[in-house]
PDB file of N, CA and C in Angstrom:
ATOM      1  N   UNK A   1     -55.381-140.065 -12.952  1.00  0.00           N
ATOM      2  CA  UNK A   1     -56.443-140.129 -11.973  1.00  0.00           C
ATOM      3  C   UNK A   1     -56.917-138.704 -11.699  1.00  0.00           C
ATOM      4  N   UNK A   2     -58.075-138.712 -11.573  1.00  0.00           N
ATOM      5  CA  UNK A   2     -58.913-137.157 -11.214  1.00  0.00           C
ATOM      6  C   UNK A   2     -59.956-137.622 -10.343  1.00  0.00           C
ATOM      7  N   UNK A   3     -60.119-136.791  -9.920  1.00  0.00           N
ATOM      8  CA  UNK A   3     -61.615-136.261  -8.857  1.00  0.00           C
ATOM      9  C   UNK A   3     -62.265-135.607  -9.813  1.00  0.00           C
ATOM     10  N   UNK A   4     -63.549-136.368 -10.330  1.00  0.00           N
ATOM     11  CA  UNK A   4     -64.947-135.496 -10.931  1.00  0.00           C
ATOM     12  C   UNK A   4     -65.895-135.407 -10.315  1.00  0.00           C
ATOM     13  N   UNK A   5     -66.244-135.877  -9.488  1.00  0.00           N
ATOM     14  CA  UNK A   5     -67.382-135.513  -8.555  1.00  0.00           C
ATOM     15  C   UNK A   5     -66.962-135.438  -7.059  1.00  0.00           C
ATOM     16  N   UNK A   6     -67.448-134.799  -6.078  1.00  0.00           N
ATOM     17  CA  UNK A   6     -67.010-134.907  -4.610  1.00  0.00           C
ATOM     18  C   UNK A   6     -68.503-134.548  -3.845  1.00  0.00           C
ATOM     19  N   UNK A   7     -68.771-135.135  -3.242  1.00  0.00           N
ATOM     20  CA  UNK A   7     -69.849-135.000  -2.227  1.00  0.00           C
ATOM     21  C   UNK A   7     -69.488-135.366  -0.526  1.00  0.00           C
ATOM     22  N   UNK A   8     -69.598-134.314   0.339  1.00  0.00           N
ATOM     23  CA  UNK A   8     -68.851-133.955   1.343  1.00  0.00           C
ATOM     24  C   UNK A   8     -69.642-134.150   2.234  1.00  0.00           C
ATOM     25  N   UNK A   9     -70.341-134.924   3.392  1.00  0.00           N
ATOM     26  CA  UNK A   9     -71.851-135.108   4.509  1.00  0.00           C
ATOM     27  C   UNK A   9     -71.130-135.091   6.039  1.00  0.00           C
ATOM     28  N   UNK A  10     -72.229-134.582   6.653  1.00  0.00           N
ATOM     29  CA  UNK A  10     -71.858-134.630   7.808  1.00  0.00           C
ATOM     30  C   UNK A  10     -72.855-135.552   8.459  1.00  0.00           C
ATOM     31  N   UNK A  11     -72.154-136.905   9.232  1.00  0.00           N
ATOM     32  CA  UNK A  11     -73.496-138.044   8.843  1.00  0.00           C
ATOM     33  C   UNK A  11     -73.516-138.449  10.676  1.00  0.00           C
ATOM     34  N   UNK A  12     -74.621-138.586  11.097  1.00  0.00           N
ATOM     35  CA  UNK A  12     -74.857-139.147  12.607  1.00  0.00           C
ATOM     36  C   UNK A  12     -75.524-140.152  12.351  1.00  0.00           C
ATOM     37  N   UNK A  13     -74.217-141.217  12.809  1.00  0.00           N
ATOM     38  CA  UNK A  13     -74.623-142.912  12.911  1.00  0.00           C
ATOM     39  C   UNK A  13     -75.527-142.990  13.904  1.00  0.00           C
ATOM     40  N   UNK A  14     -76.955-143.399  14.052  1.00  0.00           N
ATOM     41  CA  UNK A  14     -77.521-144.109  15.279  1.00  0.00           C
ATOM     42  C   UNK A  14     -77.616-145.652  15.744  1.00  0.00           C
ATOM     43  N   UNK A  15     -77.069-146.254  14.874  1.00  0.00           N
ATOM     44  CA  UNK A  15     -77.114-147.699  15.077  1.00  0.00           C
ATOM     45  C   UNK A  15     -78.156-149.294  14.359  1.00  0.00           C
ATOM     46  N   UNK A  16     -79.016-149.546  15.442  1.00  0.00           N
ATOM     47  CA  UNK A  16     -79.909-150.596  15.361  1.00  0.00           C
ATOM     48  C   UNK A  16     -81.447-149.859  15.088  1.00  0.00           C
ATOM     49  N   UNK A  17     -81.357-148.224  15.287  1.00  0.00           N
ATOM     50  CA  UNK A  17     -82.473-147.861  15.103  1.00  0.00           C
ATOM     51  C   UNK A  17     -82.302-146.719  14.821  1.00  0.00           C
ATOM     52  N   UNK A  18     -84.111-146.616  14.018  1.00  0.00           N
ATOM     53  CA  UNK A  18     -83.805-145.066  12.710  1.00  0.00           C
ATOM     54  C   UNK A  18     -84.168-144.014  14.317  1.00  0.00           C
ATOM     55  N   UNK A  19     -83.527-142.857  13.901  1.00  0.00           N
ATOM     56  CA  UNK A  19     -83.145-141.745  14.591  1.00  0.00           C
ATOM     57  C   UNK A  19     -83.656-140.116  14.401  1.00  0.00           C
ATOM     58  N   UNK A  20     -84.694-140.545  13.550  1.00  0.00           N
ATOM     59  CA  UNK A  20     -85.196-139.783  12.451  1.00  0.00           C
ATOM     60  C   UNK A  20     -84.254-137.989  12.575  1.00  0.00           C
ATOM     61  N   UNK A  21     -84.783-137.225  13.091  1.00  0.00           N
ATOM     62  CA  UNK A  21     -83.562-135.862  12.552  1.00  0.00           C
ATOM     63  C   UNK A  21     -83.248-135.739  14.462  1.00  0.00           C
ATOM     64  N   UNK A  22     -83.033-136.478  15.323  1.00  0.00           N
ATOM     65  CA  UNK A  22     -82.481-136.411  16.180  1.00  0.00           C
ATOM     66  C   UNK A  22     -81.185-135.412  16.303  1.00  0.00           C
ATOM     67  N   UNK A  23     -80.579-136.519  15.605  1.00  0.00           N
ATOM     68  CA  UNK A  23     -79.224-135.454  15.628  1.00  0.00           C
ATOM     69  C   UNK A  23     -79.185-134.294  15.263  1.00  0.00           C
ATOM     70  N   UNK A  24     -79.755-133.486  14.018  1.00  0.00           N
ATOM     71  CA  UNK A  24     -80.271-132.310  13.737  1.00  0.00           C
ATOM     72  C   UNK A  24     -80.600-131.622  15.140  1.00  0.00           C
ATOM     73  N   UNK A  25     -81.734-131.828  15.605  1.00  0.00           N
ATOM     74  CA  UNK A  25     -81.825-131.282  16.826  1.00  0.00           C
ATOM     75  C   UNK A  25     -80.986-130.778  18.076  1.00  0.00           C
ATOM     76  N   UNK A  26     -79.810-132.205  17.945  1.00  0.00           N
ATOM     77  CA  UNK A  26     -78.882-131.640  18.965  1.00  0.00           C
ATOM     78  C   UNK A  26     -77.888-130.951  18.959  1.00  0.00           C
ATOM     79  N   UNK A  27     -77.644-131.036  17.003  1.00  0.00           N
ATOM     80  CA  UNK A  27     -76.453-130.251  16.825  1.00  0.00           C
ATOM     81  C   UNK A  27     -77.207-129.025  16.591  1.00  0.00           C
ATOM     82  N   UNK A  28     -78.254-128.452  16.402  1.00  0.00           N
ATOM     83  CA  UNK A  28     -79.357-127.138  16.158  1.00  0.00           C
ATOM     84  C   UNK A  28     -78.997-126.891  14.726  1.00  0.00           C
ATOM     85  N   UNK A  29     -79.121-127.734  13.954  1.00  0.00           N
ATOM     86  CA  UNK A  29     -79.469-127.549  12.790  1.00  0.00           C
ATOM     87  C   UNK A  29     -80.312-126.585  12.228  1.00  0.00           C
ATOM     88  N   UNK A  30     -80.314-126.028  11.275  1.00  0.00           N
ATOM     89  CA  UNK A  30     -81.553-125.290  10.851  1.00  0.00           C
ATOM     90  C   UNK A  30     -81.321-124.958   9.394  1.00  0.00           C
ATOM     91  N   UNK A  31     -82.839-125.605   8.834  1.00  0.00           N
ATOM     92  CA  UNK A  31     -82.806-125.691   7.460  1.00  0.00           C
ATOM     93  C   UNK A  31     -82.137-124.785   6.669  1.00  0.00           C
ATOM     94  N   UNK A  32     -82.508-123.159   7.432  1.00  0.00           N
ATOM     95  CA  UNK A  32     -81.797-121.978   6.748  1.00  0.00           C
ATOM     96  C   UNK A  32     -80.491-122.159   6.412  1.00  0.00           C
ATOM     97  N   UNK A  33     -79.563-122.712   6.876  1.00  0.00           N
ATOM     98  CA  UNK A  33     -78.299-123.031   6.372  1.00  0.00           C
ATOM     99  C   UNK A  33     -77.895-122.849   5.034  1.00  0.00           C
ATOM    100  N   UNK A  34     -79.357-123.852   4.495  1.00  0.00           N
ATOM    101  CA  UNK A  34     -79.134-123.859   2.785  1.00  0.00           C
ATOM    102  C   UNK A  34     -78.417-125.122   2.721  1.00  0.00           C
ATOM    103  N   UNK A  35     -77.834-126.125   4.017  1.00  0.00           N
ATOM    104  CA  UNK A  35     -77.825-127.555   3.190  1.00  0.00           C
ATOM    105  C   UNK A  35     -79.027-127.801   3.338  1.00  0.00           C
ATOM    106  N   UNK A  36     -78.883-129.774   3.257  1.00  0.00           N
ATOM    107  CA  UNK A  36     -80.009-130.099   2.481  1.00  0.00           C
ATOM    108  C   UNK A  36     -79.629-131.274   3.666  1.00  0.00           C
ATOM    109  N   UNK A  37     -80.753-131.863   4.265  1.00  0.00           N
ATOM    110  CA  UNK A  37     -81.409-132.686   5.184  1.00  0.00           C
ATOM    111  C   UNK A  37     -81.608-134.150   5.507  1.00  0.00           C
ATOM    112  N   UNK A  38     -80.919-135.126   5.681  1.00  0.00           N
ATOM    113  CA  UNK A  38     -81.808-136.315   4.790  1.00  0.00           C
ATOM    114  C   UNK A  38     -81.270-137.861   6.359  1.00  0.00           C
ATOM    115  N   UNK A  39     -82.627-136.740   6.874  1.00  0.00           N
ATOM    116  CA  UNK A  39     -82.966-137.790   8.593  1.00  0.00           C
ATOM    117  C   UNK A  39     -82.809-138.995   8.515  1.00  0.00           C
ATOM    118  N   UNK A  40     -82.818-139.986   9.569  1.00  0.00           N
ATOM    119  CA  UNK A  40     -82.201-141.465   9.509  1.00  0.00           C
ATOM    120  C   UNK A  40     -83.920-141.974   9.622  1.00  0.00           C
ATOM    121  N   UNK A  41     -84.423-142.951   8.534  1.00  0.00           N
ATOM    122  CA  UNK A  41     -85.749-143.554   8.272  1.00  0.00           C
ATOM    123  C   UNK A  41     -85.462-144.970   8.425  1.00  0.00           C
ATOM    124  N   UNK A  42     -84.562-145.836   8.595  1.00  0.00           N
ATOM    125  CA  UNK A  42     -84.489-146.769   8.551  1.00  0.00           C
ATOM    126  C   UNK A  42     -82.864-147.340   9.878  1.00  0.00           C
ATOM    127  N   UNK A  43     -83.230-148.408  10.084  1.00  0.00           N
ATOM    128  CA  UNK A  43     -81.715-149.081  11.054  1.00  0.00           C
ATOM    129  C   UNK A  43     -80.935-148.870  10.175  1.00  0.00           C
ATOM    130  N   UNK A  44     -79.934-148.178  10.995  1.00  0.00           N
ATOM    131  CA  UNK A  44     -78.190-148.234  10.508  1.00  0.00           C
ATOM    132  C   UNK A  44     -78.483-147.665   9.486  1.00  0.00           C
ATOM    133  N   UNK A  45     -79.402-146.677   9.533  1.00  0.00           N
ATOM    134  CA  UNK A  45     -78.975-145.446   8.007  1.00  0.00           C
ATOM    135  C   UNK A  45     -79.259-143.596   8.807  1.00  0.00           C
ATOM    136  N   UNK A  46     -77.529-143.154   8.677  1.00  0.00           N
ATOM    137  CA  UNK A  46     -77.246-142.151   8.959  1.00  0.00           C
ATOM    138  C   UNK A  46     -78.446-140.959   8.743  1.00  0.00           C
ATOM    139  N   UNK A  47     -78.351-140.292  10.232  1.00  0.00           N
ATOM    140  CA  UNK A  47     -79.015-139.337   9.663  1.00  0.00           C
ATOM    141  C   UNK A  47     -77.570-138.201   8.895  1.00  0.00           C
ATOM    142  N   UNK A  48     -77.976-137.262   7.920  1.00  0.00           N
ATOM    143  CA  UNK A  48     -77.118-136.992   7.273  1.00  0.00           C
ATOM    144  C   UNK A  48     -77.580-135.553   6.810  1.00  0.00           C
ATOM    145  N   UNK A  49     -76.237-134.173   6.654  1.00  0.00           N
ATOM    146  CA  UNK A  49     -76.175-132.910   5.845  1.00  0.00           C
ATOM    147  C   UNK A  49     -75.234-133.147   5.328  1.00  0.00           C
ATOM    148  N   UNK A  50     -75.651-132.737   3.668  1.00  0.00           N
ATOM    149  CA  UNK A  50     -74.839-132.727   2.584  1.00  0.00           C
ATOM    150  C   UNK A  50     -74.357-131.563   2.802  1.00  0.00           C
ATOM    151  N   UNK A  51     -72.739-131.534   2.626  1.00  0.00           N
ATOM    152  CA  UNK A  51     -72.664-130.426   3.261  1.00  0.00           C
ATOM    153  C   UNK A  51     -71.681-129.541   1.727  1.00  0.00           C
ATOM    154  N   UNK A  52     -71.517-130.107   0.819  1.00  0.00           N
ATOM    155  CA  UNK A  52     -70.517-129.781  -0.388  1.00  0.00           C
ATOM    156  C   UNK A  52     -70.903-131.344  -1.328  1.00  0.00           C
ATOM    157  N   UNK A  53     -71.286-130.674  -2.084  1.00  0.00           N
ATOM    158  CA  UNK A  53     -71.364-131.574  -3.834  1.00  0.00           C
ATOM    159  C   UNK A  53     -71.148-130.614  -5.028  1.00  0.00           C
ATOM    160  N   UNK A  54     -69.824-131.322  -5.563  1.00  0.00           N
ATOM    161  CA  UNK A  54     -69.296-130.759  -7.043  1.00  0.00           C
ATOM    162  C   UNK A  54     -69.194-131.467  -7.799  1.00  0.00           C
ATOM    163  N   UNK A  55     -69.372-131.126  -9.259  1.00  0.00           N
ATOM    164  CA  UNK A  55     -68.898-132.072 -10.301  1.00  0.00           C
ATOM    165  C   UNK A  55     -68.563-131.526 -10.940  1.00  0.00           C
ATOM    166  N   UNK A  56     -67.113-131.872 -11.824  1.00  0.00           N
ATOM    167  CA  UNK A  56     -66.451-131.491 -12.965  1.00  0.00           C
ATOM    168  C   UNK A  56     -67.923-131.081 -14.011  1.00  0.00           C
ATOM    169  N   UNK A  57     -68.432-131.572 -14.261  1.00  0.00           N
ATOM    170  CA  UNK A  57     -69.561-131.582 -15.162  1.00  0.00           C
ATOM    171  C   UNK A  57     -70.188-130.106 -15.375  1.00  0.00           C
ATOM    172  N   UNK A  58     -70.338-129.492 -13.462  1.00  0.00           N
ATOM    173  CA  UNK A  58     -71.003-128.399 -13.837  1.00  0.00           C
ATOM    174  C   UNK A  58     -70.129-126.689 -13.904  1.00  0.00           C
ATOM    175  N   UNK A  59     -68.925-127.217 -14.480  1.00  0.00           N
ATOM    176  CA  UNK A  59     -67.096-126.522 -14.396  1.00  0.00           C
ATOM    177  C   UNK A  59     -67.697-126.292 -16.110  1.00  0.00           C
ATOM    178  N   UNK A  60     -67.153-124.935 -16.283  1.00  0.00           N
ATOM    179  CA  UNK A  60     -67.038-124.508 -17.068  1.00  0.00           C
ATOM    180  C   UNK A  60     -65.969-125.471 -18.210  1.00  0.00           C
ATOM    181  N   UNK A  61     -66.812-125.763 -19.401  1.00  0.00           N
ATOM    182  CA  UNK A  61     -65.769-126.127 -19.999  1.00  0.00           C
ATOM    183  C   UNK A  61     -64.593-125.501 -20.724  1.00  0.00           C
ATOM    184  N   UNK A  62     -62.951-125.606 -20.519  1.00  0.00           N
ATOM    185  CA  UNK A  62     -62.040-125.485 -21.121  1.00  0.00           C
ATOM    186  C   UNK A  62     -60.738-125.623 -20.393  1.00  0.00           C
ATOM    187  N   UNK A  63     -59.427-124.657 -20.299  1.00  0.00           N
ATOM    188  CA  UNK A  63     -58.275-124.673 -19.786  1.00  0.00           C
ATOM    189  C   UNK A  63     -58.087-124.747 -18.011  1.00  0.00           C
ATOM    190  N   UNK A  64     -59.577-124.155 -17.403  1.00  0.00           N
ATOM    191  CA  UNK A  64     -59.882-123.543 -16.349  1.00  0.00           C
ATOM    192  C   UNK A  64     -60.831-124.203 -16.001  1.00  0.00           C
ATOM    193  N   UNK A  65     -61.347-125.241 -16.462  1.00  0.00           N
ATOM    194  CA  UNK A  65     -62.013-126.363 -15.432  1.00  0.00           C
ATOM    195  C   UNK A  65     -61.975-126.899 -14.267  1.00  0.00           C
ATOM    196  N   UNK A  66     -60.545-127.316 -14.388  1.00  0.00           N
ATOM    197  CA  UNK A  66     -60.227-128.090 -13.202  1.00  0.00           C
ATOM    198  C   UNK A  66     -59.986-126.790 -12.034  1.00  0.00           C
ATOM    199  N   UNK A  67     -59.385-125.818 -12.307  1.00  0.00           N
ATOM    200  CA  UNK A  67     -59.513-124.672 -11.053  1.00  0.00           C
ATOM    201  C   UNK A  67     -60.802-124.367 -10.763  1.00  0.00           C
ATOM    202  N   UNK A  68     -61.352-124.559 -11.640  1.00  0.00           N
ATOM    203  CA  UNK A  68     -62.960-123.621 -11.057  1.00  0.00           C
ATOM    204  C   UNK A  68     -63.430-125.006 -10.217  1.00  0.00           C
ATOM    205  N   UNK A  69     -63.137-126.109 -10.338  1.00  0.00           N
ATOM    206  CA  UNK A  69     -63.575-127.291  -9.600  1.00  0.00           C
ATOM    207  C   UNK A  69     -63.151-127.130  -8.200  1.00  0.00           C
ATOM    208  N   UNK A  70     -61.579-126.854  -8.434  1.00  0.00           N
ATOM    209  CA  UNK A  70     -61.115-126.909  -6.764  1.00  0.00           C
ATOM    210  C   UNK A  70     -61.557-125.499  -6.167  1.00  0.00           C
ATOM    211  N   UNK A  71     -62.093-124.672  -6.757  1.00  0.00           N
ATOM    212  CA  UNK A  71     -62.472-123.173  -6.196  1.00  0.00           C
ATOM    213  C   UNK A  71     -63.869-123.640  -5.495  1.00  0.00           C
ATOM    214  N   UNK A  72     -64.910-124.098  -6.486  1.00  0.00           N
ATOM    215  CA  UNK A  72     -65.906-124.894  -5.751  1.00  0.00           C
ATOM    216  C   UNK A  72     -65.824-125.464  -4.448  1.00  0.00           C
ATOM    217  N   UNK A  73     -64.925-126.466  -4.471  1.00  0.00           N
ATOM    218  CA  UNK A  73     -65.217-127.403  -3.382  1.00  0.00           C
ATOM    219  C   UNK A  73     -64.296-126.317  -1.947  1.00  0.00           C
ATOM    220  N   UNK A  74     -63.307-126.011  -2.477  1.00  0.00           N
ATOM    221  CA  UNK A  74     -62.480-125.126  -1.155  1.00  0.00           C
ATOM    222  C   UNK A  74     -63.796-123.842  -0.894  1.00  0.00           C
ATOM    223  N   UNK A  75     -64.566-123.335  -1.723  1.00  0.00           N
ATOM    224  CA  UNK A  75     -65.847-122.623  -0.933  1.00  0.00           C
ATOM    225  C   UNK A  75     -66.665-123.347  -0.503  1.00  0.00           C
ATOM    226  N   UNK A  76     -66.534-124.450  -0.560  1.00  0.00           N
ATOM    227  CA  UNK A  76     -67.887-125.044   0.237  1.00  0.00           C
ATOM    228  C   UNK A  76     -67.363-125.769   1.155  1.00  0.00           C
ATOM    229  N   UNK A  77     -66.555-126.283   1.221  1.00  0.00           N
ATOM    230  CA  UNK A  77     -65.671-126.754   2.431  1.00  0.00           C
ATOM    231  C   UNK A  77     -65.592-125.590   3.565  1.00  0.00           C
ATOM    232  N   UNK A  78     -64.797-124.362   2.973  1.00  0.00           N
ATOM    233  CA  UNK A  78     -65.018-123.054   4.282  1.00  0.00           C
ATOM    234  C   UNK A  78     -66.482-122.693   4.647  1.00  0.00           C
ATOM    235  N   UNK A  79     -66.961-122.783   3.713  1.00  0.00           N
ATOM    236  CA  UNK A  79     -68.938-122.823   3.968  1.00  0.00           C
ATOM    237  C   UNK A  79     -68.705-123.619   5.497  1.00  0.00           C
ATOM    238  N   UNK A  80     -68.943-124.448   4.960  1.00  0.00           N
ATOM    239  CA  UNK A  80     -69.084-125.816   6.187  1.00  0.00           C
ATOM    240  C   UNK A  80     -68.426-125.152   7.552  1.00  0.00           C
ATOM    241  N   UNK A  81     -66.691-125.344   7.298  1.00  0.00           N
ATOM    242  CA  UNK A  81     -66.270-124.725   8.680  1.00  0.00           C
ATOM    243  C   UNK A  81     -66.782-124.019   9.435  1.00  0.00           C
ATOM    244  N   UNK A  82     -67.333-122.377   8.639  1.00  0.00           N
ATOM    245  CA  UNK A  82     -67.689-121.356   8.971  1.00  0.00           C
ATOM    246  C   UNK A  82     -69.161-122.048   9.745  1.00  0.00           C
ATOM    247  N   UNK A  83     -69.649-122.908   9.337  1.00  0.00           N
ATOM    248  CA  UNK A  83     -71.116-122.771   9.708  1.00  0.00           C
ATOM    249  C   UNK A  83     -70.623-124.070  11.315  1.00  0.00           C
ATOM    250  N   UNK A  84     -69.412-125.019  11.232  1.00  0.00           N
ATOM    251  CA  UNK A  84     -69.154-125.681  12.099  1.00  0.00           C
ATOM    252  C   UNK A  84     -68.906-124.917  13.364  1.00  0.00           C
ATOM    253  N   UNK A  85     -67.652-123.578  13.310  1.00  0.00           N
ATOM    254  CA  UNK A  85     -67.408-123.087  14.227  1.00  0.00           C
ATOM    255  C   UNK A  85     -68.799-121.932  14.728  1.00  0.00           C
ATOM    256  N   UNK A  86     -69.721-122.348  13.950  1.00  0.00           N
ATOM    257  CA  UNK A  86     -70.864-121.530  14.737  1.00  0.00           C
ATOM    258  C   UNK A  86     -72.152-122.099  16.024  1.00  0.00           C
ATOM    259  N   UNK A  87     -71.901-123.987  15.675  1.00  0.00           N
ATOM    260  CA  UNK A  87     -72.161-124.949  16.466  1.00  0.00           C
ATOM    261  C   UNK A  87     -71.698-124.914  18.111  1.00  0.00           C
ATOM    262  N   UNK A  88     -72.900-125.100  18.927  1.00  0.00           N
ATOM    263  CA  UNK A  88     -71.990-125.414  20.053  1.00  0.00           C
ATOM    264  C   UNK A  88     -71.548-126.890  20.270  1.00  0.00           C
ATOM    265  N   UNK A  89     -70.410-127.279  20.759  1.00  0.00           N
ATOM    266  CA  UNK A  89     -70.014-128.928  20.883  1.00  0.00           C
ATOM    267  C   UNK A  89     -70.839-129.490  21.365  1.00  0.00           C
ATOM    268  N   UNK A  90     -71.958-129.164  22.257  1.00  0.00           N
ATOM    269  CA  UNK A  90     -72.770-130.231  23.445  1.00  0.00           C
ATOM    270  C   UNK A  90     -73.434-130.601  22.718  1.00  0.00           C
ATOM    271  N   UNK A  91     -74.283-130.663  21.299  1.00  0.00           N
ATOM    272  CA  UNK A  91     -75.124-131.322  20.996  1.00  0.00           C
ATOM    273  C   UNK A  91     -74.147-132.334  20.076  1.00  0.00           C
ATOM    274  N   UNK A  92     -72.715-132.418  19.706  1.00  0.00           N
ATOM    275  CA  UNK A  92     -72.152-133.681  19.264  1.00  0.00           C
ATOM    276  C   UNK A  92     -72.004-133.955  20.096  1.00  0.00           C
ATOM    277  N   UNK A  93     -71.458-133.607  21.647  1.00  0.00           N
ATOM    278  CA  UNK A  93     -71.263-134.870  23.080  1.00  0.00           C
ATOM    279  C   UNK A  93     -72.611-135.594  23.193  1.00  0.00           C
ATOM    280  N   UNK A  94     -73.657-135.092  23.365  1.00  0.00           N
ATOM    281  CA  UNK A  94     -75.014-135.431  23.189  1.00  0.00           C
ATOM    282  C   UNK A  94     -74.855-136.769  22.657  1.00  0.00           C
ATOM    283  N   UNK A  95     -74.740-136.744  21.083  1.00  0.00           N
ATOM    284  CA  UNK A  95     -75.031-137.352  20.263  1.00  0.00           C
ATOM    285  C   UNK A  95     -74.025-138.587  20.792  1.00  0.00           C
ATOM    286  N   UNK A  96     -72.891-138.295  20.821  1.00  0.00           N
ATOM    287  CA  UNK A  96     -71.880-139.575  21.228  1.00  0.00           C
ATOM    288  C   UNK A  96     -72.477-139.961  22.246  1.00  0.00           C
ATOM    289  N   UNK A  97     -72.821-139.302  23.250  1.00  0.00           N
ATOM    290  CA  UNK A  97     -73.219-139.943  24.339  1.00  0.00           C
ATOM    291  C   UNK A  97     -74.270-140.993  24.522  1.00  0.00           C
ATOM    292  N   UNK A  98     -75.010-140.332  23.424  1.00  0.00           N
ATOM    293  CA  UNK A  98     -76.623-141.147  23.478  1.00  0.00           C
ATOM    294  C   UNK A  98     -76.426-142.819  22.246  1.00  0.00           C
ATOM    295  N   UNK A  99     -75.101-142.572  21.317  1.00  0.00           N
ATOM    296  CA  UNK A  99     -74.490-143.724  20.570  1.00  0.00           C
ATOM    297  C   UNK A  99     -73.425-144.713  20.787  1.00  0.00           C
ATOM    298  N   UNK A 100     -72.834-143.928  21.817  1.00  0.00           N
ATOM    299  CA  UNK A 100     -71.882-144.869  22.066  1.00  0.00           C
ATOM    300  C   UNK A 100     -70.474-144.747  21.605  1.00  0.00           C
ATOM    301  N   UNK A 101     -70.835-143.937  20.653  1.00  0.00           N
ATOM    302  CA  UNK A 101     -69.658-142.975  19.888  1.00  0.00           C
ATOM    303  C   UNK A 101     -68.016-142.502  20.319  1.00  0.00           C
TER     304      UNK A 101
END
């Protein structure tokens, strides 16, 4: 068994209704980040930041594949943190608050 692909989101459920980049707003999102965006357009579909996507695929092929895979995803995972602990919490209380969460 292996992990070849991993895609990592940070997703705000709104429920019975689309939410369009709400949550963005409360958590102060900002495009500059360099993720990538993808607002809630429809009921019961997350608004959502991709926040880490890897694939074996784009790993160098040979002995050192699979490390350069987990080097990938452990930098983009601390990506994330780094950019989490720069968030203030009130716009996820916000968000729970206003979902039910």
């Amino acid at each position: 068994m292996a992990v070849e692909v991993l895609h990592v989101s940070l997703r705000g459920w709104g429920g019975s209704e689309a939410t369009g980049s709400l949550f963005f707003d409360l958590i102060g999102f900002q495009p500059e980040t360099g993720y990538t965006s993808y607002p809630s357009d429809s009921p019961y579909k997350a608004a959502r930041i991709a926040l880490v996507s890897v694939s074996l695929a784009e790993c160098d092929p040979g002995p050192e594949r699979h490390q350069q895979f987990a080097t990938k995803v452990g930098a983009g995972l601390q990506h994330a943190a780094d950019w989490f602990s720069s968030l203030t919490p009130t716009g996820f209380d916000d968000w729970r608050a206003r979902h039910g969460c």
